[in-house]
C-alpha atoms as a PDB file:
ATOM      1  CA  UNK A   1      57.828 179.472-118.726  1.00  0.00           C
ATOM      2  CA  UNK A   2      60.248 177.994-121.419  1.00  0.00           C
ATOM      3  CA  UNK A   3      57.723 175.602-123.561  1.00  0.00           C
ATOM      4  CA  UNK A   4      59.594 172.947-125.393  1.00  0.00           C
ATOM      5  CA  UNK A   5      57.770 170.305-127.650  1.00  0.00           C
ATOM      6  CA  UNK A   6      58.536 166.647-127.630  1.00  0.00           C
ATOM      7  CA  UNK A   7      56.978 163.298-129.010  1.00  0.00           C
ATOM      8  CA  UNK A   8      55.071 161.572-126.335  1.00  0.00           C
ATOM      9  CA  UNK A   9      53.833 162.198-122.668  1.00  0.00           C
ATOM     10  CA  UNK A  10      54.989 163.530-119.430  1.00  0.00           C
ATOM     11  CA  UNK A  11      57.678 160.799-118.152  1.00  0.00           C
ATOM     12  CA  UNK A  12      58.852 159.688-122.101  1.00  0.00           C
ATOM     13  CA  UNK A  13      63.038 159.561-122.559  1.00  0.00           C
ATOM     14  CA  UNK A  14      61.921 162.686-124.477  1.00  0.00           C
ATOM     15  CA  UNK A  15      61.166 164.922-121.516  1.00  0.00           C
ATOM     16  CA  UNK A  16      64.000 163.382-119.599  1.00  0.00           C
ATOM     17  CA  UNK A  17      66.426 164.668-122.511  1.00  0.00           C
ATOM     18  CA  UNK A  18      64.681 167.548-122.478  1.00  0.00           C
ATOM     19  CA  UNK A  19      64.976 168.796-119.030  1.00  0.00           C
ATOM     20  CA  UNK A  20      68.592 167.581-119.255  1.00  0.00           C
ATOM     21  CA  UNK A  21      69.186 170.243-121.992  1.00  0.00           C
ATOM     22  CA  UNK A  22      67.049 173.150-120.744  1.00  0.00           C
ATOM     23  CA  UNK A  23      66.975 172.344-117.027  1.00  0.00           C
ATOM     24  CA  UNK A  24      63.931 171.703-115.032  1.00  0.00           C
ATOM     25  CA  UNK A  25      62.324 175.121-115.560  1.00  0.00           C
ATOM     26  CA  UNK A  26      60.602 174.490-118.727  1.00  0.00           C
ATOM     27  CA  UNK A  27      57.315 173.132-119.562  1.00  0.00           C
ATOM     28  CA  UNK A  28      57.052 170.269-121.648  1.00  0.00           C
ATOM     29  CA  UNK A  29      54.364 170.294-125.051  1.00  0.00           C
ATOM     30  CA  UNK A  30      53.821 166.809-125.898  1.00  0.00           C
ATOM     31  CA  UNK A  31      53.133 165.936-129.214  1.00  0.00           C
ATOM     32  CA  UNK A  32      51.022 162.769-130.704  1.00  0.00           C
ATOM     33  CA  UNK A  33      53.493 162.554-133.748  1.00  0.00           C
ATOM     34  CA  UNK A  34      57.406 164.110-134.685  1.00  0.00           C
ATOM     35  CA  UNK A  35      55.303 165.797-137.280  1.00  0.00           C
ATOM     36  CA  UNK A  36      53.411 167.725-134.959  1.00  0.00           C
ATOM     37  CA  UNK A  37      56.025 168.633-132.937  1.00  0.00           C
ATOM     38  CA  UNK A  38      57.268 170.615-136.241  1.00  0.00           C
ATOM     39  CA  UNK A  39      54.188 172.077-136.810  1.00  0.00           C
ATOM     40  CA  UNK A  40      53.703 173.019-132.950  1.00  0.00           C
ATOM     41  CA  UNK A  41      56.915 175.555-133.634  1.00  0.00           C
ATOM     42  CA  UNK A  42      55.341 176.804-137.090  1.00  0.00           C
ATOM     43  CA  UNK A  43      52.516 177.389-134.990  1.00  0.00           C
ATOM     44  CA  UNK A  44      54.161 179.740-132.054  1.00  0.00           C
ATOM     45  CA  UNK A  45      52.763 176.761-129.493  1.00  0.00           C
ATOM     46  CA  UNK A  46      56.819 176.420-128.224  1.00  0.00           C
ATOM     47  CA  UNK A  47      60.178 178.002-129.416  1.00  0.00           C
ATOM     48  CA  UNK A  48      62.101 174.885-128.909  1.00  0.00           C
ATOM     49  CA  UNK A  49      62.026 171.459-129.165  1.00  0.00           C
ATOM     50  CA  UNK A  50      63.591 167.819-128.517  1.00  0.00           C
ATOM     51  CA  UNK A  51      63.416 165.043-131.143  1.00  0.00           C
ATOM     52  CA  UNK A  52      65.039 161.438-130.985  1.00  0.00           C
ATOM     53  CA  UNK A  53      66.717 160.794-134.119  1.00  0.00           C
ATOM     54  CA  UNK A  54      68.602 157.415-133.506  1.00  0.00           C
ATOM     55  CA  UNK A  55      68.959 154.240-130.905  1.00  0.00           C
ATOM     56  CA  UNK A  56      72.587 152.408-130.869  1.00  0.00           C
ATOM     57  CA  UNK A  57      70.381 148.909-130.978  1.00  0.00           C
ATOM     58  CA  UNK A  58      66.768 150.309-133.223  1.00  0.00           C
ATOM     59  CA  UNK A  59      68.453 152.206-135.868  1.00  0.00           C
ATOM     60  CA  UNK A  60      67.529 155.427-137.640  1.00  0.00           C
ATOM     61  CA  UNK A  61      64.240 157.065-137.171  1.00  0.00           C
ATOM     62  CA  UNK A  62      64.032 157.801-140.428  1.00  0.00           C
ATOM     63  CA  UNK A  63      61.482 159.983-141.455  1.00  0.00           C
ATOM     64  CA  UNK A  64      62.291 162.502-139.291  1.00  0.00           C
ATOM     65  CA  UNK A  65      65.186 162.550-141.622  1.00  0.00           C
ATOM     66  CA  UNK A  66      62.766 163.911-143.856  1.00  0.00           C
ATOM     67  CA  UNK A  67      61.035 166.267-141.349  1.00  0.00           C
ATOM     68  CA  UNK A  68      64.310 168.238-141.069  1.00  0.00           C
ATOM     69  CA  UNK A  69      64.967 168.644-144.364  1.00  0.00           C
ATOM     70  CA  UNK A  70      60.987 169.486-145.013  1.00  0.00           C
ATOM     71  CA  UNK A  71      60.585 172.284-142.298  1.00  0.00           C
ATOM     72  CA  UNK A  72      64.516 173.481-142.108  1.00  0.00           C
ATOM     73  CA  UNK A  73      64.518 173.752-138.368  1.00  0.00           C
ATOM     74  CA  UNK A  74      68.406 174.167-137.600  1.00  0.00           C
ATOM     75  CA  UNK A  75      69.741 171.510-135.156  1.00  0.00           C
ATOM     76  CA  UNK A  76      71.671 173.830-131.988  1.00  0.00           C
ATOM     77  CA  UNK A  77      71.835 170.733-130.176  1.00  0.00           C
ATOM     78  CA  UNK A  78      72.907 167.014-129.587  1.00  0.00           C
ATOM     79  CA  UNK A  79      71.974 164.702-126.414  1.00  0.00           C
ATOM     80  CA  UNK A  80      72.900 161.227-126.238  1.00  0.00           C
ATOM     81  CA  UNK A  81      71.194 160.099-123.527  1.00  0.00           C
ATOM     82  CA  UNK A  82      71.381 156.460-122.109  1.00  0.00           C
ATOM     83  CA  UNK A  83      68.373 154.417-122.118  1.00  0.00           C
ATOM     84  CA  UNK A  84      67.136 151.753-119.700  1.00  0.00           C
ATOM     85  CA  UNK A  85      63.919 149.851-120.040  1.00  0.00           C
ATOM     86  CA  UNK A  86      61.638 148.792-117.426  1.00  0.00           C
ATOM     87  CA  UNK A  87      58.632 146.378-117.242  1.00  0.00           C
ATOM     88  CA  UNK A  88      55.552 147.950-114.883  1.00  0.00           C
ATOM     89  CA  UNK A  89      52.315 147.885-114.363  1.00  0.00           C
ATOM     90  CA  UNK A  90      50.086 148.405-111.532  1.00  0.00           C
ATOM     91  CA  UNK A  91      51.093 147.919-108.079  1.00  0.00           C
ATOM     92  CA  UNK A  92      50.825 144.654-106.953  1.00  0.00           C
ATOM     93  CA  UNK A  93      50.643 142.711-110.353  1.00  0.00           C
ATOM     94  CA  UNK A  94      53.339 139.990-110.775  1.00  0.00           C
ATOM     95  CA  UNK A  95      54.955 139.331-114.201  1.00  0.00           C
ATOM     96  CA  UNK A  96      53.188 135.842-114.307  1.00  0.00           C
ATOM     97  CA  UNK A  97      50.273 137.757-113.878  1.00  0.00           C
ATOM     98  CA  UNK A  98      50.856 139.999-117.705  1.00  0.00           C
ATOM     99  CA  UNK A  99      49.448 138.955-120.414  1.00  0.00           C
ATOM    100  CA  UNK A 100      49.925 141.910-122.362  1.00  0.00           C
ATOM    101  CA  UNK A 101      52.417 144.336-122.627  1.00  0.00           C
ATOM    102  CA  UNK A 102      52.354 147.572-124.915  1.00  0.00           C
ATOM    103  CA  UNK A 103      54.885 150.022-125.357  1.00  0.00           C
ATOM    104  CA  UNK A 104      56.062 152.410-128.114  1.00  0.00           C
ATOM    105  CA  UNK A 105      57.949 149.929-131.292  1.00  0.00           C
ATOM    106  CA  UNK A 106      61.522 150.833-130.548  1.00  0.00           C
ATOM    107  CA  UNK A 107      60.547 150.279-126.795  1.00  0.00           C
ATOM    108  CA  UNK A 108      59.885 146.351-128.033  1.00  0.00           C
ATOM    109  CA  UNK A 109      62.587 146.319-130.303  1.00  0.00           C
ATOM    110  CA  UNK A 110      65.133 146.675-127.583  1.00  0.00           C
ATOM    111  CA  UNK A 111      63.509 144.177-125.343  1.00  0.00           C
ATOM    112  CA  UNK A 112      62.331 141.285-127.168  1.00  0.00           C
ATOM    113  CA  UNK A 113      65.605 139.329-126.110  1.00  0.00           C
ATOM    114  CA  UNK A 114      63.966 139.850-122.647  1.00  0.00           C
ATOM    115  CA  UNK A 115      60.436 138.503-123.527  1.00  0.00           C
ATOM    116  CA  UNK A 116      61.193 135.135-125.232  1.00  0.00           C
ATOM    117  CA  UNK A 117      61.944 133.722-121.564  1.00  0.00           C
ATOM    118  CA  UNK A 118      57.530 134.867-121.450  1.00  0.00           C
ATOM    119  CA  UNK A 119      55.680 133.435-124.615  1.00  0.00           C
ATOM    120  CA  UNK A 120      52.680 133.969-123.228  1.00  0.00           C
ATOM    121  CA  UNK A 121      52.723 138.018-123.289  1.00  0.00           C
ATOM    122  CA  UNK A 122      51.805 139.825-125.679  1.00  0.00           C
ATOM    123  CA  UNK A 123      53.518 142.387-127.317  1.00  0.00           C
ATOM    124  CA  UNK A 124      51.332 145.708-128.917  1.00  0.00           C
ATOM    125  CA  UNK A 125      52.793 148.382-130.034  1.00  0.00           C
ATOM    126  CA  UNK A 126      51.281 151.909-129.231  1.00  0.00           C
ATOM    127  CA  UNK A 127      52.204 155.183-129.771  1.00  0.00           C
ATOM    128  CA  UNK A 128      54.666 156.434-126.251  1.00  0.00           C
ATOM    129  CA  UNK A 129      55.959 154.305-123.775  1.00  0.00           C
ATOM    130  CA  UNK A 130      55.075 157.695-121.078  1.00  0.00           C
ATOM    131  CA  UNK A 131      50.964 157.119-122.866  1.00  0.00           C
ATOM    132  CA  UNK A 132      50.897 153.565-121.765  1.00  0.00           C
ATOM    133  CA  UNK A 133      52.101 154.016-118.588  1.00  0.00           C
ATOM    134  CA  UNK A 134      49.489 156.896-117.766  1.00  0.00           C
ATOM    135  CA  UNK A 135      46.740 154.410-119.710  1.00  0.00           C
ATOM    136  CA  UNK A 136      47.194 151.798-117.553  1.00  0.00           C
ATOM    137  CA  UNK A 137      47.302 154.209-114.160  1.00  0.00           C
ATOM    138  CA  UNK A 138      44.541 155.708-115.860  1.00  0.00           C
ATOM    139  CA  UNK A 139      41.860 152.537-116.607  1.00  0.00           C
ATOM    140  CA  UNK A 140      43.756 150.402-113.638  1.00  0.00           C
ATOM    141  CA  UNK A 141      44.609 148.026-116.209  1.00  0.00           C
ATOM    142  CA  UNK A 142      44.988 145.101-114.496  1.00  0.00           C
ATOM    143  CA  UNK A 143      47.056 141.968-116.223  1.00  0.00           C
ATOM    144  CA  UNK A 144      48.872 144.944-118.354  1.00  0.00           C
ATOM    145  CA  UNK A 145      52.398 146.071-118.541  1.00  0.00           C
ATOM    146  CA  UNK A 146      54.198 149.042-119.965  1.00  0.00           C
ATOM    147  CA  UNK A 147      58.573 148.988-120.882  1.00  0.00           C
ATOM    148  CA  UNK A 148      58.891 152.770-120.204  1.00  0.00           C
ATOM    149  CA  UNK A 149      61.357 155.087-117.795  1.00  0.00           C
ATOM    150  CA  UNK A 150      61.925 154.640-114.035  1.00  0.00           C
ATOM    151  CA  UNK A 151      60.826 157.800-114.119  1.00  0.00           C
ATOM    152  CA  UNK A 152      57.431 157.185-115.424  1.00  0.00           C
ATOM    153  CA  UNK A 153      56.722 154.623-112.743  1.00  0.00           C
ATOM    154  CA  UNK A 154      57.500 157.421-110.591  1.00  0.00           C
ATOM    155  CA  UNK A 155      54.901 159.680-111.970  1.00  0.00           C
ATOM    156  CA  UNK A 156      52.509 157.377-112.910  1.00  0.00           C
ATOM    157  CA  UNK A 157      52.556 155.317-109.414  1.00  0.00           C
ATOM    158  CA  UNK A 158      53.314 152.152-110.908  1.00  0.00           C
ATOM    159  CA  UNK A 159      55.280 148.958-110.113  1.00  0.00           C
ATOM    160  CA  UNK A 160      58.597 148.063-112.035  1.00  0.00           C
ATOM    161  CA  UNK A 161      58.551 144.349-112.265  1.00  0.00           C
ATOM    162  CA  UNK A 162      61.739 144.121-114.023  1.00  0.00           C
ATOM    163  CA  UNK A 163      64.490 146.914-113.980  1.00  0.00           C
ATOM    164  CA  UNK A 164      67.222 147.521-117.120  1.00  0.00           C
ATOM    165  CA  UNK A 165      65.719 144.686-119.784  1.00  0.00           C
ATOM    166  CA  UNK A 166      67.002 146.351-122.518  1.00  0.00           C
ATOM    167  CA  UNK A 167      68.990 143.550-124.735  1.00  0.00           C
ATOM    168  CA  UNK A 168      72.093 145.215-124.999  1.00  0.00           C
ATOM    169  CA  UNK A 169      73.349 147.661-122.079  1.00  0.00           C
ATOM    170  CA  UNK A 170      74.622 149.739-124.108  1.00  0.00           C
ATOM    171  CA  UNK A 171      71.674 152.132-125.282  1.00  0.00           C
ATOM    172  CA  UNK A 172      71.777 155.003-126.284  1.00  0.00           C
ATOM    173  CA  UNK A 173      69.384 157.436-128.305  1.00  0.00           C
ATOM    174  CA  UNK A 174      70.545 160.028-129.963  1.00  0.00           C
ATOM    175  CA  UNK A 175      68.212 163.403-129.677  1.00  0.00           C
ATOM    176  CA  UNK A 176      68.618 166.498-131.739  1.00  0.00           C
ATOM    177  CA  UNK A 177      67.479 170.241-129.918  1.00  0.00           C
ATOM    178  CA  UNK A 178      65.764 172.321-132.438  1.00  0.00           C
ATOM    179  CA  UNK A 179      65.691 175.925-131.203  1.00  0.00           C
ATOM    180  CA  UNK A 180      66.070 179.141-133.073  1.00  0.00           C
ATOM    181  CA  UNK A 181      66.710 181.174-130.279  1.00  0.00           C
ATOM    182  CA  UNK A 182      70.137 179.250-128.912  1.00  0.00           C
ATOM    183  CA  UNK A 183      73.006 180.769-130.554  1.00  0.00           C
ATOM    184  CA  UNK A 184      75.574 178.526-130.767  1.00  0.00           C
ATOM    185  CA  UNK A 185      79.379 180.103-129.713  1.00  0.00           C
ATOM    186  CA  UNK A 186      82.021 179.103-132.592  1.00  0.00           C
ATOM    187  CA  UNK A 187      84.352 177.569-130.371  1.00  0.00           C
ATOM    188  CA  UNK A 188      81.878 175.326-128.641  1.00  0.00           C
ATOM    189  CA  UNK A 189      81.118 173.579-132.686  1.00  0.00           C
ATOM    190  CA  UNK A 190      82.021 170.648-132.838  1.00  0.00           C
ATOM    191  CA  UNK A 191      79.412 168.301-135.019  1.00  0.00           C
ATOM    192  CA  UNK A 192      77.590 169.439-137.813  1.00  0.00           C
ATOM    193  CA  UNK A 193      74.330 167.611-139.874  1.00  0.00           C
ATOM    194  CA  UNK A 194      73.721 168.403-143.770  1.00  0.00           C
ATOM    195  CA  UNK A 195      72.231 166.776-146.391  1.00  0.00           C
ATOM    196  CA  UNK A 196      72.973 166.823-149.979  1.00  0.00           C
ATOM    197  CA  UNK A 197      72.422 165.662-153.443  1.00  0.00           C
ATOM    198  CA  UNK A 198      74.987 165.049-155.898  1.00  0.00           C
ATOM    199  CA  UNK A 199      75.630 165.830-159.490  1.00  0.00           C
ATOM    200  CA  UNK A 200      75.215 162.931-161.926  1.00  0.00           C
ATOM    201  CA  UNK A 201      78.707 161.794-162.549  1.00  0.00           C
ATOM    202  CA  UNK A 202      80.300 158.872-161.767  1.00  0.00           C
ATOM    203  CA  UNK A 203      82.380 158.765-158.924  1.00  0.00           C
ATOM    204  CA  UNK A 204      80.760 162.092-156.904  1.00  0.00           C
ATOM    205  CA  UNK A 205      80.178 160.040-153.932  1.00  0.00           C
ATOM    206  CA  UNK A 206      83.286 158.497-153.278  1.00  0.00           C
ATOM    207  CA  UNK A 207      85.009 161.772-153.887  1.00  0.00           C
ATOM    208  CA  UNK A 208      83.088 163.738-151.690  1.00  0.00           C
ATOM    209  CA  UNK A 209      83.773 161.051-148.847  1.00  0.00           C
ATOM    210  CA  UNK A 210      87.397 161.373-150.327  1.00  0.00           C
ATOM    211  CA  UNK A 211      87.580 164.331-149.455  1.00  0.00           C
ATOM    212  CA  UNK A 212      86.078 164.615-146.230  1.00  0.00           C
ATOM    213  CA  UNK A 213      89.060 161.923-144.517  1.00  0.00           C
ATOM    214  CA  UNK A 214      91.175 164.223-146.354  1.00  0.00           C
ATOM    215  CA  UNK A 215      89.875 167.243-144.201  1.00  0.00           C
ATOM    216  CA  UNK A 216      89.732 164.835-140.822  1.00  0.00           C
ATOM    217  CA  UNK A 217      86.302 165.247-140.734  1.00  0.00           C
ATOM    218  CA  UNK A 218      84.667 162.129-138.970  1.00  0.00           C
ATOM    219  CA  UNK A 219      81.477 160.976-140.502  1.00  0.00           C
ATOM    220  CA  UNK A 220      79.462 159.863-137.672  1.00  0.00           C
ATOM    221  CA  UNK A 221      76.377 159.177-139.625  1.00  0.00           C
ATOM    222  CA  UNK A 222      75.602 158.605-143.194  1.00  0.00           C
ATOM    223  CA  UNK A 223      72.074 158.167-144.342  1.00  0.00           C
ATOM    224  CA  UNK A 224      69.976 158.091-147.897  1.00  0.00           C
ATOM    225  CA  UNK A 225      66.069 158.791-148.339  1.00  0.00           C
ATOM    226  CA  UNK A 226      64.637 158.600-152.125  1.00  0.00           C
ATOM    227  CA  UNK A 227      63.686 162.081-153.360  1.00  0.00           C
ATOM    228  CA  UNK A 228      59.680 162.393-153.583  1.00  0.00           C
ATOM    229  CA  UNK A 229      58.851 162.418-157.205  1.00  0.00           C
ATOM    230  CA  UNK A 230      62.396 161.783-158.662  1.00  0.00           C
ATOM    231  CA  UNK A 231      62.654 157.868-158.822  1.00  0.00           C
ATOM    232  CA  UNK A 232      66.187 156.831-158.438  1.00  0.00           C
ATOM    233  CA  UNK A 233      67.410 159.771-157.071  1.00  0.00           C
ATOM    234  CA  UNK A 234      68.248 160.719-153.225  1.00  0.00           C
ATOM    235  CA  UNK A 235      69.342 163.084-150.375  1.00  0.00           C
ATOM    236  CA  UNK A 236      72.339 162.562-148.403  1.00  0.00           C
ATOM    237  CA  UNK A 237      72.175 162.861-144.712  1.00  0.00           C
ATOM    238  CA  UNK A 238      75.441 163.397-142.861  1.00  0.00           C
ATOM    239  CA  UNK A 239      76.839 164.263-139.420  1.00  0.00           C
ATOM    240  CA  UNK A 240      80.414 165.607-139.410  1.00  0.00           C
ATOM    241  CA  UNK A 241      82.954 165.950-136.097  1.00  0.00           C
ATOM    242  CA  UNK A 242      85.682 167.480-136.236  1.00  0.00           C
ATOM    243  CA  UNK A 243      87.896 169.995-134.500  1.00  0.00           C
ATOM    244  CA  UNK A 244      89.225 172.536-136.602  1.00  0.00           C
ATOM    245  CA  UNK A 245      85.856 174.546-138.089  1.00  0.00           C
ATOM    246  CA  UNK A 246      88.590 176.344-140.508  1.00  0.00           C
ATOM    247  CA  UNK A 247      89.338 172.950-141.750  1.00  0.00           C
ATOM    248  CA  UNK A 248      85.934 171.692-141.527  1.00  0.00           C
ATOM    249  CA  UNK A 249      84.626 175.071-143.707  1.00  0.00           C
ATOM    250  CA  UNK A 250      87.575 174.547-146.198  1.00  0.00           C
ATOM    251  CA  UNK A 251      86.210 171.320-147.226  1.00  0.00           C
ATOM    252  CA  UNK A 252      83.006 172.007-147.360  1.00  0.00           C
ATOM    253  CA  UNK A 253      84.257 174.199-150.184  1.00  0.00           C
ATOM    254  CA  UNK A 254      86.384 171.458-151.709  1.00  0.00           C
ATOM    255  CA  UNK A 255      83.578 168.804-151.922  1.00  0.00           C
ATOM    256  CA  UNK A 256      80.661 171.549-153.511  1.00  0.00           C
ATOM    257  CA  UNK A 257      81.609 170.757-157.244  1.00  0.00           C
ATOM    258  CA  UNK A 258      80.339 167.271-156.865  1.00  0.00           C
ATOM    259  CA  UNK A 259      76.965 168.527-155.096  1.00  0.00           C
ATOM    260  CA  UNK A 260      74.281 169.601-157.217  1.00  0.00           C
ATOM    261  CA  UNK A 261      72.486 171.194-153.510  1.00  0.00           C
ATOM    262  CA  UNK A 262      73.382 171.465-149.981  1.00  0.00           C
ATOM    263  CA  UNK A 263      71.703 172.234-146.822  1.00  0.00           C
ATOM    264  CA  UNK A 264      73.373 172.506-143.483  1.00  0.00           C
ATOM    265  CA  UNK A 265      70.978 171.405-141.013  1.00  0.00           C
ATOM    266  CA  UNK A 266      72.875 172.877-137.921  1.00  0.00           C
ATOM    267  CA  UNK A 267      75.955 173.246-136.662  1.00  0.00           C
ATOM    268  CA  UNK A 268      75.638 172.305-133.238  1.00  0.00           C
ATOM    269  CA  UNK A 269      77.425 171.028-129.813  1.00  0.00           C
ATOM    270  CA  UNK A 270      77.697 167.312-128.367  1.00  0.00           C
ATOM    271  CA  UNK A 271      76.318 166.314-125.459  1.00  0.00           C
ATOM    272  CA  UNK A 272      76.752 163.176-123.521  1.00  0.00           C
ATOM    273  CA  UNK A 273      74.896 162.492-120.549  1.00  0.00           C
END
């Protein structure tokens, strides 16, 4: 059986984008933290994995910036996956009846439009929306809601009060496949993630962006994180389309006088489900 690692339990968005990658033949690892799930691979505990890496309403997750960079797992995939939020809890319950709800941060973050029309819940953040649902089947939490996936309703037998209360209906998350084994074919290329640093001169920045419209690469994502121990000085984190990978590997040439290091995190395929 193909053993893949994600963040979170059985039912989370990350075992949906999972099985959308891989298929439904593979057996899911979950994984408390995105740190573990690095470690789980360093460990031989699953070949693969499936990480989130950005929501169209949250923002970046942001240290797992870092956690790229730190364990150099190459990215051979991209799912953007839409995302639609429920409100459940145990059959039977009304929402007049919650007075707390608790669901992983970015869960709340997308729903808190929702929420104002119900003062009276409260919000708690916990560590997987696929956890709280199984917590609450679990202890038959009564008076307790979840936001998670239809399809952890479905597994966990609860009730969805409220279907799609995301705040905007356009969501989207943005998940990265980490997998040594998938060898990517040229022609299928068409994003790429680096990061860089760049030599102290004025300027390096902007030409290196310069430089990059000049090649008709499309920067898709730009992101800083402060180096650990240099104050004042940071790693670039890029994702690159584009369609020609001779053009796209000539500038990559052009730009490397104003890097002082670069690391090409994967080159990769897009997929939107």
């Amino acid at each position: 059986m193909n053993r893949i690692a994600i963040q979170g339990g059985t039912g989370s968005f990350h075992e949906q984008a999972a099985r959308l990658f891989y298929g439904n033949h593979i057996e899911v690892l979950p994984c408390n933290t995105f740190e573990e799930l690095f470690t789980s691979m360093n460990e031989g505990k699953a070949p693969g994995a499936v990480m989130a890496i950005e929501n169209s309403i949250a923002g970046d997750l942001l240290p797992n910036y870092a956690l790229l960079h730190k364990y150099k797992k190459q990215v051979k995939g991209e799912i953007i996956l839409p995302i639609h939020q429920n409100l459940m809890a145990l059959p039977g319950q009304r929402i007049e009846d919650i007075t707390e709800v608790r669901s992983h941060y970015m869960a709340i973050a997308q729903t808190r439009e929702f929420f104002k029309a119900y003062p009276s819940i409260l919000l708690t953040e916990s560590e997987d929306t696929a956890w709280s649902a199984k917590e609450i089947a679990d202890k038959k939490l009564s008076r307790t809601g979840t936001i998670a996936s239809s399809y952890a309703a479905q597994l966990y037998h609860l009730e969805i009060l409220r279907e799609n209360i995301e705040t905007n209906r356009q969501n989207y998350t943005r998940f990265l496949v980490l997998d040594d084994r998938i060898q990517v074919k040229e022609t299928d290329i068409n994003k790429v993630s680096l990061c860089f640093t760049l030599v102290n001169e004025p300027g390096s920045l902007a030409r290196v962006l310069s430089s990059l419209s000049a090649g008709n690469l499309n920067v898709t994502k730009i992101q800083t994180l402060p180096i650990t121990g240099k104050p004042w000085q940071y790693l670039f984190y890029l994702a690159l389309e584009f369609k020609s990978r001779g053009q796209y590997q000539t500038t990559l040439q052009t730009v490397r006088p104003y890097l002082q290091e670069i690391y090409i995190m994967g080159e990769y395929k897009t997929y939107t489900i």
